[in-house]
N, C-alpha and C. Protein backbone atom coordinates (compact mmCIF):
# COMPACT_ATOMS: atom_id res chain seq x y z
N UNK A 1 -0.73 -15.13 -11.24
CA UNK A 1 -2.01 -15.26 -10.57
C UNK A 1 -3.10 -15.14 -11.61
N UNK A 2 -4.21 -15.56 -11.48
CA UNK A 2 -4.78 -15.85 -12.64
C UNK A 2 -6.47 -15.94 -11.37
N UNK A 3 -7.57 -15.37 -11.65
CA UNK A 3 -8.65 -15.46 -11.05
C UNK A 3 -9.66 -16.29 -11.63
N UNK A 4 -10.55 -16.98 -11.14
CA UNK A 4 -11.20 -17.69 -12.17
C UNK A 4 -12.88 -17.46 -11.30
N UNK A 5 -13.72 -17.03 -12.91
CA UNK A 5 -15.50 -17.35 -12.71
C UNK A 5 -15.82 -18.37 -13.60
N UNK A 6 -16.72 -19.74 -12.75
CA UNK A 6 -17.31 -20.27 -13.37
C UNK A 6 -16.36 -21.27 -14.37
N UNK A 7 -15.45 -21.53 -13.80
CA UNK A 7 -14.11 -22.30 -13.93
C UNK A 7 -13.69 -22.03 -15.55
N UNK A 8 -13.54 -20.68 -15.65
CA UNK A 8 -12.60 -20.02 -16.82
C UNK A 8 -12.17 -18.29 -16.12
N UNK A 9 -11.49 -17.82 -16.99
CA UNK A 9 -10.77 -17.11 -16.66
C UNK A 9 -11.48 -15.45 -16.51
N UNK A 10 -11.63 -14.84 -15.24
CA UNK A 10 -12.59 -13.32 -15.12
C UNK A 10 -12.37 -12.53 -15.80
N UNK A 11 -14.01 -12.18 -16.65
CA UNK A 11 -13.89 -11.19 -17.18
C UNK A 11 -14.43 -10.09 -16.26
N UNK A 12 -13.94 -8.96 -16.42
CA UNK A 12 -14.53 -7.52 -15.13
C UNK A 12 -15.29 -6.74 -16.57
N UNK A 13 -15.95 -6.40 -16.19
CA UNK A 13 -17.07 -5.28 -15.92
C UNK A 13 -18.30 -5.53 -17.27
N UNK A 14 -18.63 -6.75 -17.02
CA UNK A 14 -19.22 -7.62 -17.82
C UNK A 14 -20.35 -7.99 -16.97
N UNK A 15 -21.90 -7.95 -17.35
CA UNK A 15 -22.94 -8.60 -16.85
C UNK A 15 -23.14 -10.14 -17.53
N UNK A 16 -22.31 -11.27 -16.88
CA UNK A 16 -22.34 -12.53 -17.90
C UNK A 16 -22.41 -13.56 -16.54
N UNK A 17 -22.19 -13.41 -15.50
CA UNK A 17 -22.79 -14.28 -14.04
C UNK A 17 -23.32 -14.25 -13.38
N UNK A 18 -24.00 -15.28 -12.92
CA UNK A 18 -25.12 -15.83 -12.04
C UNK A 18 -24.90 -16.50 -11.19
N UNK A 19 -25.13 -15.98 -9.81
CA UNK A 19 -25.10 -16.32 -8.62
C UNK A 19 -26.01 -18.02 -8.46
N UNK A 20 -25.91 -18.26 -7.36
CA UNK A 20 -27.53 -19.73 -6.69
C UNK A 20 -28.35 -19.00 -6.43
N UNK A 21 -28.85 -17.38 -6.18
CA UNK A 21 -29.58 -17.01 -5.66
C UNK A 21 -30.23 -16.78 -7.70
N UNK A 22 -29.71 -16.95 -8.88
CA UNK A 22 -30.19 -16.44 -9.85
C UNK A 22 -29.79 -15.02 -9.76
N UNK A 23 -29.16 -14.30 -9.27
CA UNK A 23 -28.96 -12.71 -9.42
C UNK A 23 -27.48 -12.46 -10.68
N UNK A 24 -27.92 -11.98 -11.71
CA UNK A 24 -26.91 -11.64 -12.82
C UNK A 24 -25.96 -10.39 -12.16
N UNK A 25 -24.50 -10.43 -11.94
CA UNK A 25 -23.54 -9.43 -11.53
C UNK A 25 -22.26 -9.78 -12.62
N UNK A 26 -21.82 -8.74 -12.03
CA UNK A 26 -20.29 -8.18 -12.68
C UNK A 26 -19.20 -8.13 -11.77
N UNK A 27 -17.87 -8.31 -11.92
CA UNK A 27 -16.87 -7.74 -10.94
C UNK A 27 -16.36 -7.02 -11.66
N UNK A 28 -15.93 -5.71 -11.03
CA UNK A 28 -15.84 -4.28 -12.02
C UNK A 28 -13.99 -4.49 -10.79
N UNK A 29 -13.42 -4.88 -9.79
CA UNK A 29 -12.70 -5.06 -9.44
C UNK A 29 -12.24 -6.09 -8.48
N UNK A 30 -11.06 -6.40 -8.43
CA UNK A 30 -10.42 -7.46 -7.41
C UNK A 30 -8.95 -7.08 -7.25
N UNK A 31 -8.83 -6.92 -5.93
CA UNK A 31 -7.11 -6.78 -5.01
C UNK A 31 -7.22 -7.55 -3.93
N UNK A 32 -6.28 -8.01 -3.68
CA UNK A 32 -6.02 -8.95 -2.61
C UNK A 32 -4.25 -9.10 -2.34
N UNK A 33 -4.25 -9.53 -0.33
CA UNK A 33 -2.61 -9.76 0.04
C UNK A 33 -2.53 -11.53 -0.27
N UNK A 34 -1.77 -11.70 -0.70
CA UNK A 34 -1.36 -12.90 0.48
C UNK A 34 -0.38 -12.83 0.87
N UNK A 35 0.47 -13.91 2.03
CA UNK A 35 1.57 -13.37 2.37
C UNK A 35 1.59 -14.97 3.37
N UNK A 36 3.13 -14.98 4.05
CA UNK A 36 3.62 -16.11 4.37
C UNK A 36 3.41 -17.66 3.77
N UNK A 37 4.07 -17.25 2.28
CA UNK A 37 3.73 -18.33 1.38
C UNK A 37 4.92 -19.23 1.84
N UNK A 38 4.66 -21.10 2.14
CA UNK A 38 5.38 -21.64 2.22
C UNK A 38 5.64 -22.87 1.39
N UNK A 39 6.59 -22.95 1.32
CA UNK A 39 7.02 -24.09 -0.03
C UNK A 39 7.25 -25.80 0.83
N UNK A 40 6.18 -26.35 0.82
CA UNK A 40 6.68 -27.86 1.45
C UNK A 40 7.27 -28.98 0.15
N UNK A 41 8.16 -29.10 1.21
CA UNK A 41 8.83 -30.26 -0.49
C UNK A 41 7.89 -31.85 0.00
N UNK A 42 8.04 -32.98 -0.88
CA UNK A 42 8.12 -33.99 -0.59
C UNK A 42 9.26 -34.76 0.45
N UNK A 43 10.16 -34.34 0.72
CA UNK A 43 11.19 -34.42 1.76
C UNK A 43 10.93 -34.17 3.20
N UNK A 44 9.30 -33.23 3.42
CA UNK A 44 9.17 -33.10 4.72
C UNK A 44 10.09 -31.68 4.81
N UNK A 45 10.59 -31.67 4.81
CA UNK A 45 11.56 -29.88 4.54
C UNK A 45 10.32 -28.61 4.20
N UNK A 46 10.64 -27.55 4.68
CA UNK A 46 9.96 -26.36 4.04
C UNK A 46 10.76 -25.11 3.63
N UNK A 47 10.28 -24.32 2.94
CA UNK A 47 10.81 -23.35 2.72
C UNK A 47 9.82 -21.59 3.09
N UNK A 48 10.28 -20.94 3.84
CA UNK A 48 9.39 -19.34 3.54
C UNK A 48 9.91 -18.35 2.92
N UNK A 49 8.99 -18.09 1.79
CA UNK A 49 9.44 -17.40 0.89
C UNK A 49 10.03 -15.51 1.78
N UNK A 50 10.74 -15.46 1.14
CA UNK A 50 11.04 -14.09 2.17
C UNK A 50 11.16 -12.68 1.04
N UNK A 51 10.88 -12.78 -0.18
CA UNK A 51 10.92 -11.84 -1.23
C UNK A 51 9.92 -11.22 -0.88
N UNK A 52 10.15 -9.77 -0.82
CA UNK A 52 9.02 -8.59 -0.30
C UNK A 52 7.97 -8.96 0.53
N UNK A 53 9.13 -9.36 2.35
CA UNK A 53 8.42 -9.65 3.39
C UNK A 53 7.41 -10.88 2.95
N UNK A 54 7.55 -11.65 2.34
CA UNK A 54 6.69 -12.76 2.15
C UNK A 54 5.51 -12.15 1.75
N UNK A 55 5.11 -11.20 1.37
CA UNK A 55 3.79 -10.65 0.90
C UNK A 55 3.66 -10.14 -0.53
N UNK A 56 2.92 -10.42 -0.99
CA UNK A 56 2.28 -10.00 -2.88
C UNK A 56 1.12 -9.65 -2.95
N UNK A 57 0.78 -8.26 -3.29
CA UNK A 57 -0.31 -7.35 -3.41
C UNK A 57 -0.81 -8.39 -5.09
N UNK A 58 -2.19 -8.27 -5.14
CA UNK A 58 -2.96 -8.33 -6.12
C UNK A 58 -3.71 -7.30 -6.75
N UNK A 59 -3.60 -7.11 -7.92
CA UNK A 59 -4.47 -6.07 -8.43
C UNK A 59 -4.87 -6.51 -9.80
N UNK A 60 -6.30 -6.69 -10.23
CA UNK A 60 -6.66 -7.44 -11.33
C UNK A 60 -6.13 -5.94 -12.09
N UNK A 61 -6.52 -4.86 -12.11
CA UNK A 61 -6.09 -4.05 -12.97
C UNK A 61 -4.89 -3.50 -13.12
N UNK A 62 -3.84 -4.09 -12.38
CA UNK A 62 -2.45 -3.76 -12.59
C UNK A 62 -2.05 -4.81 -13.28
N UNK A 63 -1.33 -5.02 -14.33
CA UNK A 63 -0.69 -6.29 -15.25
C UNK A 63 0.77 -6.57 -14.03
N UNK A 64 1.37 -5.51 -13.84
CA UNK A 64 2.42 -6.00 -13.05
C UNK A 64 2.41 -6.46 -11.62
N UNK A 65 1.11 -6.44 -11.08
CA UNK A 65 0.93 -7.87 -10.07
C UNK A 65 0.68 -8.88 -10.63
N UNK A 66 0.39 -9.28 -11.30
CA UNK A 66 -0.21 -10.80 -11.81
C UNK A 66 0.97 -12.04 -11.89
N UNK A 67 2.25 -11.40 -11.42
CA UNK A 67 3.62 -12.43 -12.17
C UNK A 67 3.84 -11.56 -10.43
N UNK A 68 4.37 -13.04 -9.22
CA UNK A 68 5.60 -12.45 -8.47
C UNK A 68 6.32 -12.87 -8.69
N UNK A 69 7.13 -12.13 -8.89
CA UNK A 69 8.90 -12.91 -9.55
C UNK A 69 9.69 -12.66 -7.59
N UNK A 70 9.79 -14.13 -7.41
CA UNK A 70 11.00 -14.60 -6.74
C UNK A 70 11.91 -14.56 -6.67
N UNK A 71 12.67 -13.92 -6.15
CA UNK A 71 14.41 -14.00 -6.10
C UNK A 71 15.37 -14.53 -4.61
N UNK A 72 14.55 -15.28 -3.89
CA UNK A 72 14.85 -16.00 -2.91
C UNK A 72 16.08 -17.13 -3.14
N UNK A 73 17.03 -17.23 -2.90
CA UNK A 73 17.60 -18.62 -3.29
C UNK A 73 16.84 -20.10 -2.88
N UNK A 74 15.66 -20.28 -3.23
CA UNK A 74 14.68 -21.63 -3.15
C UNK A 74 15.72 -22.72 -3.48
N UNK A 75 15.52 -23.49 -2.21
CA UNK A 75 16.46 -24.73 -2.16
C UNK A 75 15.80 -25.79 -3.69
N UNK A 76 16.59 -26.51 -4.29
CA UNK A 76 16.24 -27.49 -4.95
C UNK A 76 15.14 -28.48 -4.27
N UNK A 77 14.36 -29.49 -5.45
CA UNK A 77 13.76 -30.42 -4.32
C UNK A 77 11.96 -30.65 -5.15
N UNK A 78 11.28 -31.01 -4.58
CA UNK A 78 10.08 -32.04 -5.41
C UNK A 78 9.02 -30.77 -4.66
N UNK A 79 7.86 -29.62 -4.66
CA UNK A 79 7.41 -29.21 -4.16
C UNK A 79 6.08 -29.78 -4.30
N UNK A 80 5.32 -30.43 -3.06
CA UNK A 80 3.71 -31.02 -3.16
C UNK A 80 2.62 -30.48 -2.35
N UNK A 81 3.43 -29.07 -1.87
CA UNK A 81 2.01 -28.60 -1.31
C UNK A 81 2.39 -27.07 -0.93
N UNK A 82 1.65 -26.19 -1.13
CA UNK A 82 1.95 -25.00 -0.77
C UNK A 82 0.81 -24.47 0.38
N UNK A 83 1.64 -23.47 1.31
CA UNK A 83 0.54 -23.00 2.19
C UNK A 83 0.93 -21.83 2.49
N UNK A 84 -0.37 -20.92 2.32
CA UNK A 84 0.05 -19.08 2.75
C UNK A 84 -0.94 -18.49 3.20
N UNK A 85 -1.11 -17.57 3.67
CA UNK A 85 -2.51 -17.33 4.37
C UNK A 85 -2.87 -15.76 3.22
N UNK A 86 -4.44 -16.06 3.06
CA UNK A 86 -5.14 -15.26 2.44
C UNK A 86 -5.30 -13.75 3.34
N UNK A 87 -4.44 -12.56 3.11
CA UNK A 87 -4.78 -11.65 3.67
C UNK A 87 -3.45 -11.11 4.17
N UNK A 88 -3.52 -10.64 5.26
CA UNK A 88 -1.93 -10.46 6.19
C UNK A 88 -2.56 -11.24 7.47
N UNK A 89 -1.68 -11.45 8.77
CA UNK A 89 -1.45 -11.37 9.80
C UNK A 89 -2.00 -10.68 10.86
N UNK A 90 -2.46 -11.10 11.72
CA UNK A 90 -2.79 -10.14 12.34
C UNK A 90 -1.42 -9.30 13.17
N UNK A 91 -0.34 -10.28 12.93
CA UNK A 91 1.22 -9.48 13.36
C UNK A 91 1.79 -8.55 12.01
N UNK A 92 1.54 -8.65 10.89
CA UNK A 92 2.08 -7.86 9.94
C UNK A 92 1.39 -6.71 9.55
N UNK A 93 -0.13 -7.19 9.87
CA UNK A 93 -1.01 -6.42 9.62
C UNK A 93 -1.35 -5.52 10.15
N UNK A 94 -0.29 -4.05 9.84
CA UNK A 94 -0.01 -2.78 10.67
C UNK A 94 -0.64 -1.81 10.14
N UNK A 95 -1.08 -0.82 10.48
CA UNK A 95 -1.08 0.62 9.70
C UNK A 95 0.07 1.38 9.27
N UNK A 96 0.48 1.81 8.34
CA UNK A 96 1.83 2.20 7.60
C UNK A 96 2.64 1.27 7.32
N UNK A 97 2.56 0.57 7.20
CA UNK A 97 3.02 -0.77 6.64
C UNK A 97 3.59 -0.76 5.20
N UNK A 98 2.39 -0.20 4.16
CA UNK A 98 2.75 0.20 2.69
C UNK A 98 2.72 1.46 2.61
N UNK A 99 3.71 2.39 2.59
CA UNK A 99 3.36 3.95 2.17
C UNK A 99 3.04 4.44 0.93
N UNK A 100 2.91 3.81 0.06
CA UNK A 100 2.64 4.25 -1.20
C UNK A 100 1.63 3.25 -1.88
N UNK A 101 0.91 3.69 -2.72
CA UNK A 101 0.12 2.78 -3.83
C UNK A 101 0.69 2.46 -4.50
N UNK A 102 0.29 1.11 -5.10
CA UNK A 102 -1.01 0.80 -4.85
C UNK A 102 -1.78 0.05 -3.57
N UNK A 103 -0.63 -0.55 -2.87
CA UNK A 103 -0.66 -1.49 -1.77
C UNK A 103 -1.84 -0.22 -0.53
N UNK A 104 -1.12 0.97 -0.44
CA UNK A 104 -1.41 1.77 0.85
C UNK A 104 -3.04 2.58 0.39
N UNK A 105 -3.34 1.81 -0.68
CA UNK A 105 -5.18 2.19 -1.00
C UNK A 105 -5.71 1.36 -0.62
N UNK A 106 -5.03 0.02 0.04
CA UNK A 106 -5.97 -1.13 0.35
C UNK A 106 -5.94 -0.52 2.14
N UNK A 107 -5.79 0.35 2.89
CA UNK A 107 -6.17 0.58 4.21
C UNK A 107 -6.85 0.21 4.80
N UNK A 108 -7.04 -0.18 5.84
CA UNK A 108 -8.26 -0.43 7.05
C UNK A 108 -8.69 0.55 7.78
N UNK A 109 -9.89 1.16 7.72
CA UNK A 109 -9.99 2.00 8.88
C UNK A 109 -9.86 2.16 10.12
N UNK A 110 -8.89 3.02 11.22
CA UNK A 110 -8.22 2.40 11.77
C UNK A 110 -9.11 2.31 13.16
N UNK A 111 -10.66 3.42 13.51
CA UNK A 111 -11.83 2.26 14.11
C UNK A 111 -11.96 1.08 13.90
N UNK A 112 -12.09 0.69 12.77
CA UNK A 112 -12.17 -0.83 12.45
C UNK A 112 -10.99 -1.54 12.24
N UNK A 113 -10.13 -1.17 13.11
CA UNK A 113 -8.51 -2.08 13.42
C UNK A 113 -7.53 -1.40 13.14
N UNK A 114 -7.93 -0.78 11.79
CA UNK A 114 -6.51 -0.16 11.13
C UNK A 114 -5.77 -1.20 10.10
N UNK A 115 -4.92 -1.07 9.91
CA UNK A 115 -3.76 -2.00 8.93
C UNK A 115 -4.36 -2.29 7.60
N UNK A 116 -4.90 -3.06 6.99
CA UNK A 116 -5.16 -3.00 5.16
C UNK A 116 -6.58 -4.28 5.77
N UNK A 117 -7.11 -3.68 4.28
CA UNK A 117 -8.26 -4.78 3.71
C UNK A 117 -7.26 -6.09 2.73
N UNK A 118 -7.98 -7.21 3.27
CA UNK A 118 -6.90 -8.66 2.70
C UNK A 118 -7.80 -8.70 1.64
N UNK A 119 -8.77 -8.12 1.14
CA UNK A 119 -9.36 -8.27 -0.23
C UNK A 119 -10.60 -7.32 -0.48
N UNK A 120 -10.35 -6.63 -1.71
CA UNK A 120 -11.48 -6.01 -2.22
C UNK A 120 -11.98 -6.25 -3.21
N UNK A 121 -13.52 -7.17 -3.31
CA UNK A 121 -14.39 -7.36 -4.90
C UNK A 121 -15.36 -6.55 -4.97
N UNK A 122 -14.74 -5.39 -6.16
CA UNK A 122 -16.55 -4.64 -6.03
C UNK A 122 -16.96 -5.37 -7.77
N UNK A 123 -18.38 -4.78 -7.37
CA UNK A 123 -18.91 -5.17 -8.72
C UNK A 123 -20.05 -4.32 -8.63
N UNK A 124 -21.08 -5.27 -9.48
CA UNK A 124 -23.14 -4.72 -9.78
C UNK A 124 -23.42 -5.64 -10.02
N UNK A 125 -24.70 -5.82 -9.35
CA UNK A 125 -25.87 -6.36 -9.67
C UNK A 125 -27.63 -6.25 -9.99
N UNK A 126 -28.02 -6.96 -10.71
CA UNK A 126 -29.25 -6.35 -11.44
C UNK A 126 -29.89 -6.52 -10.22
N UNK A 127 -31.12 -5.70 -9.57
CA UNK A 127 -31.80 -6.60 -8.91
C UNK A 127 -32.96 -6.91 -9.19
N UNK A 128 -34.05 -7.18 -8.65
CA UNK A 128 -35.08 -7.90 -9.36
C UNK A 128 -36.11 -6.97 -9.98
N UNK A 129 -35.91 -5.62 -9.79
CA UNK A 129 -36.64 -4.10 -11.07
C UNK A 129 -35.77 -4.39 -12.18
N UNK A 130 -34.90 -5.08 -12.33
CA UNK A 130 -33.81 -4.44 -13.15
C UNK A 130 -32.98 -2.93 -13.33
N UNK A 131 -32.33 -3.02 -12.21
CA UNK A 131 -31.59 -1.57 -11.20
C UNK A 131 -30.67 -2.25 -11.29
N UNK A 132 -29.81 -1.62 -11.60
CA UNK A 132 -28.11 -2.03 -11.65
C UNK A 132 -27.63 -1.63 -10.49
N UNK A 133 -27.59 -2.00 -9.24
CA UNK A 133 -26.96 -2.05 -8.05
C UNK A 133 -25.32 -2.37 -7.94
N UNK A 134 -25.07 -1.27 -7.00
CA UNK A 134 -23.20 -1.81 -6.93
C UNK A 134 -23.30 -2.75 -5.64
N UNK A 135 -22.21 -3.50 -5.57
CA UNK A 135 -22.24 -4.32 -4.39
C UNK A 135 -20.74 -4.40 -4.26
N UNK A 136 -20.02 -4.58 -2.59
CA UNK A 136 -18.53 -4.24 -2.42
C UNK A 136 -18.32 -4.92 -1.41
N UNK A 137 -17.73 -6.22 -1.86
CA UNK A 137 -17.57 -7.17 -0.97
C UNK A 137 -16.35 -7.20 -0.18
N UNK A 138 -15.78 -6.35 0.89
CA UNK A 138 -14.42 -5.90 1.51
C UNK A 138 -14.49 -6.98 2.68
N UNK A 139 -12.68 -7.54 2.98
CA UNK A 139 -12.38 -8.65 3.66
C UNK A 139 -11.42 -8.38 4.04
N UNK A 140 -11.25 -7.50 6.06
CA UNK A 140 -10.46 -7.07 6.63
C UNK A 140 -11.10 -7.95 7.72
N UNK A 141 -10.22 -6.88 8.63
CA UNK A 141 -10.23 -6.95 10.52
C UNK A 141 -12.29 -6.86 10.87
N UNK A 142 -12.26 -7.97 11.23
CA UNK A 142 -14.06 -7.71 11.62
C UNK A 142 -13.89 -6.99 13.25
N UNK A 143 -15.39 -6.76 13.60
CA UNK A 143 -15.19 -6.37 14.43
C UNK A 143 -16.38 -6.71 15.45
N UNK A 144 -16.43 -6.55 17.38
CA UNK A 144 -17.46 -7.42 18.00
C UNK A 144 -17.94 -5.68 18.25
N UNK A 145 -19.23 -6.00 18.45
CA UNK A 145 -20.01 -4.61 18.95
C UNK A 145 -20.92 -4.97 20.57
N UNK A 146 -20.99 -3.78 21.30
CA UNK A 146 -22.29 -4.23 22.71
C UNK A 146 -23.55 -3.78 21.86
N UNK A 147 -24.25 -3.36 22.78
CA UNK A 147 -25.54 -3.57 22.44
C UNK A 147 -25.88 -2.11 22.23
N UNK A 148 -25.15 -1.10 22.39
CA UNK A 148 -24.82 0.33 22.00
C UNK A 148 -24.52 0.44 20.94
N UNK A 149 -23.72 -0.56 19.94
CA UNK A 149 -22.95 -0.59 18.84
C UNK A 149 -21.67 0.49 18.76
N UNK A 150 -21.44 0.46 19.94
CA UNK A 150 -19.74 0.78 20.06
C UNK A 150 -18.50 -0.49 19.77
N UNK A 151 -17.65 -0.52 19.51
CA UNK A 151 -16.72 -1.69 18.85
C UNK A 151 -16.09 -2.05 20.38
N UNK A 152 -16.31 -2.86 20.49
CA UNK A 152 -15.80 -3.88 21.83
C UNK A 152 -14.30 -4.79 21.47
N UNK A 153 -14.04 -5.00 20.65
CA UNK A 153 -13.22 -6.06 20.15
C UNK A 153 -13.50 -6.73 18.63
N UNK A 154 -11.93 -6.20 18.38
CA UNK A 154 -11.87 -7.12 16.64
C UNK A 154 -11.40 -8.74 16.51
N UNK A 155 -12.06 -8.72 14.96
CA UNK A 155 -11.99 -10.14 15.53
C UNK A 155 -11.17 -10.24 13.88
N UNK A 156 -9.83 -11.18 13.52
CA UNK A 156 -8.87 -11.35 12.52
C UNK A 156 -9.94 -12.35 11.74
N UNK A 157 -9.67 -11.49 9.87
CA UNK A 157 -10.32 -12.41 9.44
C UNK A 157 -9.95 -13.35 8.53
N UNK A 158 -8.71 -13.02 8.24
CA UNK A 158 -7.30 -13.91 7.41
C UNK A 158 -7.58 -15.36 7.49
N UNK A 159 -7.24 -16.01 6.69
CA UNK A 159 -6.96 -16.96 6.88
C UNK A 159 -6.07 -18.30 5.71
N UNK A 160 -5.69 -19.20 6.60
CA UNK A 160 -4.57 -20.19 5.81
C UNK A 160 -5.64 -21.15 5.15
N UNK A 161 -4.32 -21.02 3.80
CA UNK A 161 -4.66 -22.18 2.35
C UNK A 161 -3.57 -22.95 2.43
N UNK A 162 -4.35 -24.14 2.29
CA UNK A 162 -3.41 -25.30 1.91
C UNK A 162 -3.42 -26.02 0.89
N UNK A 163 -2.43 -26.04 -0.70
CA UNK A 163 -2.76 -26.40 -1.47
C UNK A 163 -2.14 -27.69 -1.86
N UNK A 164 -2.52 -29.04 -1.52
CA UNK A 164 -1.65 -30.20 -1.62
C UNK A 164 -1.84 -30.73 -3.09
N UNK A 165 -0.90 -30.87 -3.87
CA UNK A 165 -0.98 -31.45 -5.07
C UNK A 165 -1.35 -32.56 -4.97
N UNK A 166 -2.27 -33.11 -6.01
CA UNK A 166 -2.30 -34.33 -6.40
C UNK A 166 -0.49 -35.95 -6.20
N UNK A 167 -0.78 -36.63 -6.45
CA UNK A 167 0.36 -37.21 -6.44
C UNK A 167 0.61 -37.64 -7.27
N UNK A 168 1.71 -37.45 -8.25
CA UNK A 168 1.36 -38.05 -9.73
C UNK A 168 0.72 -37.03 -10.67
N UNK A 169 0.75 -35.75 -10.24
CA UNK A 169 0.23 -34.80 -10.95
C UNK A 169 1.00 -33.93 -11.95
N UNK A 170 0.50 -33.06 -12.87
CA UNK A 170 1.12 -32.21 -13.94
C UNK A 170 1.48 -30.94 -12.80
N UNK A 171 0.98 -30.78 -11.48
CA UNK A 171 0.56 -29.94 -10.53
C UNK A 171 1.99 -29.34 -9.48
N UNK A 172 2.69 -30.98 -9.41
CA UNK A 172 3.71 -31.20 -8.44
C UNK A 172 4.53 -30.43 -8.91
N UNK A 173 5.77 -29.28 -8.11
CA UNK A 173 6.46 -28.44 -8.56
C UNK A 173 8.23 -29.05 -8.48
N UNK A 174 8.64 -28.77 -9.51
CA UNK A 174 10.37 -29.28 -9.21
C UNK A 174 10.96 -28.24 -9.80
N UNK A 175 11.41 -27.58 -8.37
CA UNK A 175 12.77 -26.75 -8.15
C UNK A 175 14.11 -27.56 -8.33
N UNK A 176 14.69 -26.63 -9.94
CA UNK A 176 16.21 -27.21 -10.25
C UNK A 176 17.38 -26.03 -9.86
N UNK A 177 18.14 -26.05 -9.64
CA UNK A 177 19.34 -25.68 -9.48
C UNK A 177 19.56 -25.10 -10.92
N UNK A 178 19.00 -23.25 -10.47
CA UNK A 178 20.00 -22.37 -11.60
C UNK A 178 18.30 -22.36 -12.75
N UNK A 179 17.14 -23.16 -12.47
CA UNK A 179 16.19 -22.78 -13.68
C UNK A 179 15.57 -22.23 -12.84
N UNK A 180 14.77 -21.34 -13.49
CA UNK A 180 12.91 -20.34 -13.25
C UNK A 180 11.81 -21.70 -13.29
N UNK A 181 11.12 -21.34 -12.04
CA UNK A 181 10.35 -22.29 -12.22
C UNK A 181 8.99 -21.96 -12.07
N UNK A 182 8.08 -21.33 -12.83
CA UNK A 182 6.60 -21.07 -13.13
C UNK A 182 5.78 -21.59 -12.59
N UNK A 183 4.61 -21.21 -11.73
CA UNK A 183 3.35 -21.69 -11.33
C UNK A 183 2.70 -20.82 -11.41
N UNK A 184 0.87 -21.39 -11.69
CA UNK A 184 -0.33 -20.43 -11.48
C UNK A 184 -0.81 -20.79 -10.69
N UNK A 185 -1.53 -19.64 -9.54
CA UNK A 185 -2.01 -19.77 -8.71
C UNK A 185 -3.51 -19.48 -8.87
């Protein structure tokens, strides 16, 4: 997995980007799920990955999320499009789910649904005194409020990627029989 600002590769805790609004920030962190990753071949066939429940924690500051190593027996075959949804489920997406960290620091509060945050970016930003402001952009279970601001109903905020390769691309994936086969996401 590999994150990208400004179509090269993130640096964290660096004041070097600029928003459309002109506001100079930093990302001082990034974690994220995804999960029900599926492998479509050119054959019309699919595959779901099922290695650790189909789900892979992200953690820019852990080196050992950045590589999920697969051990699924993945059928052979031409792969041209992948699709997994950003976050969990709103069916997987339980409370106690991960008992341990690093996964079980990404929690949801369980007023606000319970089960995990599908992504956390914190960072800073200058603002226009030049005040280094933090800002913490968290992407869970939303939620509906009345007019009391009591929580009425959550609302899932996950959602599916679909990544179709080019045709004719350096992009297209071919699963062989018995090799490792590398992609960045």
């Amino acid at each position: 997995f590999e994150e990208l600002a400004d179509d090269s590769s993130l640096k964290t805790d660096t004041l070097k980007y600029v928003n459309e609004a002109e506001n100079h920030y930093m990302i001082t962190e990034v974690q994220y799920f995804i999960s029900d990753l599926e492998l479509k071949y050119q054959d019309g066939s699919s595959y779901f990955i099922q290695n650790e429940q189909g789900i892979h924690y992200r953690d820019f500051d852990l080196e050992d999320t950045r590589t999920w190593m697969i051990d699924d027996d993945i059928p052979a075959g031409i792969v041209d499009t992948l699709v997994f949804t950003f976050g969990l489920d709103d069916t997987t997406n339980q409370s106690g789910l991960f008992p341990h960290p690093p996964e079980s620091n990404m929690f949801w509060p369980e007023h606000l649904g319970g089960g995990y945050h599908y992504m956390k970016m914190n960072g800073k930003w200058m603002d226009p005194e030049n005040n280094l402001k933090p800002f913490n952009f968290h992407l869970g279970i939303g939620q509906t409020y009345d007019t009391t601001g009591q929580v009425t109903g959550f609302v899932q905020n996950y959602f599916k990627v679909k990544l179709r390769m080019p045709v004719d691309s350096s992009y297209i994936i071919t699963i062989n029989p018995g090799d490792t086969t590398n992609l960045k996401l």
